[in-house]
N, C-alpha and C. Protein backbone atom coordinates (compact mmCIF):
# COMPACT_ATOMS: atom_id res chain seq x y z
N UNK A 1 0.84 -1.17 0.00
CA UNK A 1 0.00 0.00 0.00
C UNK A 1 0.89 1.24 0.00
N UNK A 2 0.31 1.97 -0.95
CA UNK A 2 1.30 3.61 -1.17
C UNK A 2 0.70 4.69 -0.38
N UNK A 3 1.24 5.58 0.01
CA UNK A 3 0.70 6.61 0.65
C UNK A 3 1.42 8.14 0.27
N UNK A 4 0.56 9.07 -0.09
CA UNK A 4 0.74 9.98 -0.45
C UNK A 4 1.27 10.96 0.73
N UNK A 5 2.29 11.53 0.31
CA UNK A 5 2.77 13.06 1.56
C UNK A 5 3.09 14.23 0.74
N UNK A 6 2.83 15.08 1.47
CA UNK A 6 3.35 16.70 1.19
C UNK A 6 4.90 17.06 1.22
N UNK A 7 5.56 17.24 0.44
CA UNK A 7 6.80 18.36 0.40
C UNK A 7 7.30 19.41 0.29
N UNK A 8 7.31 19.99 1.10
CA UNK A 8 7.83 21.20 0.90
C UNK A 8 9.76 21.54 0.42
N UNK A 9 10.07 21.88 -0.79
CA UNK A 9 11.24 22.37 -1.32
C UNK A 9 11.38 23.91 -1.86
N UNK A 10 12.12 24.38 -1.72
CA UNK A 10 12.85 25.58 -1.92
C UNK A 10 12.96 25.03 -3.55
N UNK A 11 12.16 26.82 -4.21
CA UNK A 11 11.72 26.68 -6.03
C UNK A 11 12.99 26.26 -6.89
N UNK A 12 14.37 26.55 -6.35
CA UNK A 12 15.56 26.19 -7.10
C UNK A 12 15.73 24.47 -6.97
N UNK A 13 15.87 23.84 -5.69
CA UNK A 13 16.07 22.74 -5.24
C UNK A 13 14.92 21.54 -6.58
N UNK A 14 13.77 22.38 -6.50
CA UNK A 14 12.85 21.23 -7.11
C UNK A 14 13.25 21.31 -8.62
N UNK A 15 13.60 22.52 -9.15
CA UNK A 15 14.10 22.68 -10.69
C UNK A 15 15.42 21.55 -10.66
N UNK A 16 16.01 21.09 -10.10
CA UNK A 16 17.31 20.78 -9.98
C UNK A 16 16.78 18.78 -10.00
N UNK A 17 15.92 18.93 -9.02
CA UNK A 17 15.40 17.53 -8.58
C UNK A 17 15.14 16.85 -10.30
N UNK A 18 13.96 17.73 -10.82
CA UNK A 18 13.10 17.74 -12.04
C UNK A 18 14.16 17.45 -13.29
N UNK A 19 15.47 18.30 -13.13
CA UNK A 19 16.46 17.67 -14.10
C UNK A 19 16.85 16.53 -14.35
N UNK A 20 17.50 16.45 -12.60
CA UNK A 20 17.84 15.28 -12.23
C UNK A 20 16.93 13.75 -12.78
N UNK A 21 15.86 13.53 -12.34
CA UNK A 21 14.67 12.74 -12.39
C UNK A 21 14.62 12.29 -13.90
N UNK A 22 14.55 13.60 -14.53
CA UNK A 22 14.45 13.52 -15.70
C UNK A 22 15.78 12.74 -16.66
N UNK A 23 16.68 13.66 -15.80
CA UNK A 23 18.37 12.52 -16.63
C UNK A 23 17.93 11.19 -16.78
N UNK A 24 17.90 10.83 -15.33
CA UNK A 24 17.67 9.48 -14.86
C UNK A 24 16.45 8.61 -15.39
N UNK A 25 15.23 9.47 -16.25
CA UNK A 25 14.32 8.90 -16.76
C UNK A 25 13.52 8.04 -15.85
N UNK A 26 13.07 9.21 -14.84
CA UNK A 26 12.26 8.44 -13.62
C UNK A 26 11.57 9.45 -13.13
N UNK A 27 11.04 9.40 -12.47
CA UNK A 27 10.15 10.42 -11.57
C UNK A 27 10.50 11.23 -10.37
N UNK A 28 10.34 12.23 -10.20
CA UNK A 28 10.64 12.81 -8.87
C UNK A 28 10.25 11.82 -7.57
N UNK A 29 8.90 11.37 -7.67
CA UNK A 29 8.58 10.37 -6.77
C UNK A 29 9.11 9.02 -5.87
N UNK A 30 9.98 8.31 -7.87
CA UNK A 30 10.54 7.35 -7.65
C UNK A 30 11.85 7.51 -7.41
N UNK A 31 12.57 8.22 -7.57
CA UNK A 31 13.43 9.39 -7.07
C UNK A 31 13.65 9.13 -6.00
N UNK A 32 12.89 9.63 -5.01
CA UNK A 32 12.84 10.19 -3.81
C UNK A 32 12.82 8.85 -3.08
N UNK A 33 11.65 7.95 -3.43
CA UNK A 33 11.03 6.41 -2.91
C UNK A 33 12.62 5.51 -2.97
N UNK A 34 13.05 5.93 -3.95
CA UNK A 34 14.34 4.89 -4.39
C UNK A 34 15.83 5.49 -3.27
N UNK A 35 15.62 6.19 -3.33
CA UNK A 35 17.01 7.14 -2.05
C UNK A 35 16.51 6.71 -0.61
N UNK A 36 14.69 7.13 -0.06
CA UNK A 36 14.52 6.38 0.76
C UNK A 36 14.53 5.29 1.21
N UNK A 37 14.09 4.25 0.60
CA UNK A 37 14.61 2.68 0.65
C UNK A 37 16.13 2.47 0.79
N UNK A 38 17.18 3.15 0.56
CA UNK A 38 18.54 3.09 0.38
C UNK A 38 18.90 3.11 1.55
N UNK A 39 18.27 4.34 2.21
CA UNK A 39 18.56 4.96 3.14
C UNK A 39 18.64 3.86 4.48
N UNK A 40 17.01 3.76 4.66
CA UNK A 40 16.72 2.61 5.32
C UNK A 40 17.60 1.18 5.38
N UNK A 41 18.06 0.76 4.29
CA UNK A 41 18.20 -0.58 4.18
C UNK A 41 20.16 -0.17 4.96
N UNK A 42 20.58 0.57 4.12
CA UNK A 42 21.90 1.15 4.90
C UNK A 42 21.84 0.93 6.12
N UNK A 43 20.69 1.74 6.55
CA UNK A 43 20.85 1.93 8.46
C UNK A 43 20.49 0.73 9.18
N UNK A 44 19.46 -0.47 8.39
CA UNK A 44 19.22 -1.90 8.68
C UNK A 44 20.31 -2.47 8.97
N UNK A 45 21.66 -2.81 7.48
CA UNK A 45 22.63 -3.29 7.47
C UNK A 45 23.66 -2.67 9.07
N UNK A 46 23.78 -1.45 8.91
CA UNK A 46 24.74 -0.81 9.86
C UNK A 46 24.26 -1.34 11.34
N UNK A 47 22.93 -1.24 11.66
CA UNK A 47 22.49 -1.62 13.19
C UNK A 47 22.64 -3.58 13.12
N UNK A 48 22.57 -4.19 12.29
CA UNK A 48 22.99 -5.50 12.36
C UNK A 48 24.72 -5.89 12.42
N UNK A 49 25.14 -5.56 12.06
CA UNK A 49 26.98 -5.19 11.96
C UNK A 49 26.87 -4.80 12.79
N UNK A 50 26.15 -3.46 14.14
CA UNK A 50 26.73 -3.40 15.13
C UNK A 50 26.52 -4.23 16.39
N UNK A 51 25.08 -4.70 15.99
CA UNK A 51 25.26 -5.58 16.84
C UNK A 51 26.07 -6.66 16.99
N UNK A 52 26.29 -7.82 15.59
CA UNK A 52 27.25 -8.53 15.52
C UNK A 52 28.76 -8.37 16.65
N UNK A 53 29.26 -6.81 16.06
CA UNK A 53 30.34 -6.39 16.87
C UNK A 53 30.35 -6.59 18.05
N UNK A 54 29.30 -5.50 19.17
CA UNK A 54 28.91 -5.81 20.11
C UNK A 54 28.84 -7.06 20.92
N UNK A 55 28.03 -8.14 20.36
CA UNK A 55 27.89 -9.51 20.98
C UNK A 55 29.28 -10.47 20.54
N UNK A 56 30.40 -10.17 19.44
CA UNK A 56 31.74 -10.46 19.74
C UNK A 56 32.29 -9.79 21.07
N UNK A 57 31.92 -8.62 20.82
CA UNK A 57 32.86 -7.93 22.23
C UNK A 57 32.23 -8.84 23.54
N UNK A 58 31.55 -8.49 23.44
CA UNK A 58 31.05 -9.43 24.92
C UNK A 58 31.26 -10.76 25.27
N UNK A 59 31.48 -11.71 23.93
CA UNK A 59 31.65 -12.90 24.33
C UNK A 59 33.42 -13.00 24.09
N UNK A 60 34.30 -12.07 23.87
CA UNK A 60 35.38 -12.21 23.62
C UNK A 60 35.89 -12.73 22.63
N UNK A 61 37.05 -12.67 22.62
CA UNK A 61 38.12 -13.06 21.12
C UNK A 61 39.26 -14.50 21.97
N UNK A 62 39.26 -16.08 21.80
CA UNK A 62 39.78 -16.67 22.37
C UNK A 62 41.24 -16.49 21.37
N UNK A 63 42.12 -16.46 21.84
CA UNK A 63 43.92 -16.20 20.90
C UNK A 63 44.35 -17.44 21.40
N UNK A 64 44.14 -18.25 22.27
CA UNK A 64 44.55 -19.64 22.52
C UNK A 64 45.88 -18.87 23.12
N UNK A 65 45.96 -18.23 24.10
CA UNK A 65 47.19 -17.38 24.34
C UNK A 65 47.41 -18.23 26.14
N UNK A 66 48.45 -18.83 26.44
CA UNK A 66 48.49 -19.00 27.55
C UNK A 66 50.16 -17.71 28.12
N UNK A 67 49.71 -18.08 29.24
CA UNK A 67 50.85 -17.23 29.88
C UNK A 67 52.24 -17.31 30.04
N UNK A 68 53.35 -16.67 29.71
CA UNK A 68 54.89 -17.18 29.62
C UNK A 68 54.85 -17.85 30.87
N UNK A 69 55.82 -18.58 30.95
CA UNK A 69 56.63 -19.53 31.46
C UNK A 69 57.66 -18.54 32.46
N UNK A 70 57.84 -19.04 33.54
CA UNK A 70 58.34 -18.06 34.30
C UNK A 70 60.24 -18.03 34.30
N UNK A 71 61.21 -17.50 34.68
CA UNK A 71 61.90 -17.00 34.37
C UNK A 71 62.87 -18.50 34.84
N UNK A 72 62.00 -19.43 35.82
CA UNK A 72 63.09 -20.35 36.12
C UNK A 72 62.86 -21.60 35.47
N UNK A 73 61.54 -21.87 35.03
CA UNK A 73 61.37 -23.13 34.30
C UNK A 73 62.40 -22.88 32.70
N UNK A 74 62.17 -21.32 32.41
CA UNK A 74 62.90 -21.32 30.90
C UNK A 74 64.02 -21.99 31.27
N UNK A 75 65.04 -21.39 32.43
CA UNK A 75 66.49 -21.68 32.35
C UNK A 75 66.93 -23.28 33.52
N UNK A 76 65.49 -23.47 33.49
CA UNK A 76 65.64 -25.65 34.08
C UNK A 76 66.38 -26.13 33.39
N UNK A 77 67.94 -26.62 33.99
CA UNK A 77 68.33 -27.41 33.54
C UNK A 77 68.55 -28.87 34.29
């Protein structure tokens, strides 16, 4: 379902849009519909990546790292 809204643009901005639209052989509408969806799906992707990050940070990074060996086992002879 589509839903219609009001815009308000400054008379230079919409001459510019109308070019634009037109280069592109599309509509101001679809234009606009097509940048919004972009927009959205960007900020979808970005808040999933951060969470990802996040729930690494929290569960940590294992390096299989144990602790040196202390100064007298190295030199056990």
């Amino acid at each position: 379902m589509k839903t219609n809204i009001t815009l308000k643009l400054d008379a230079a901005l919409l001459r510019e849009i109308r070019v634009l639209a037109a280069e592109e052989g599309t509509s101001i509408s679809a234009l606009l519909a097509a940048r919004l969806e972009q927009i959205v799906r960007e900020r979808k992707s970005y808040e999933r990546a951060r969470k990802r990050a996040l729930a690494r940070l929290r569960d940590g990074l294992d390096l299989h790292w144990t602790p040196p060996r202390s100064r007298d086992e190295l030199h056990e002879r």
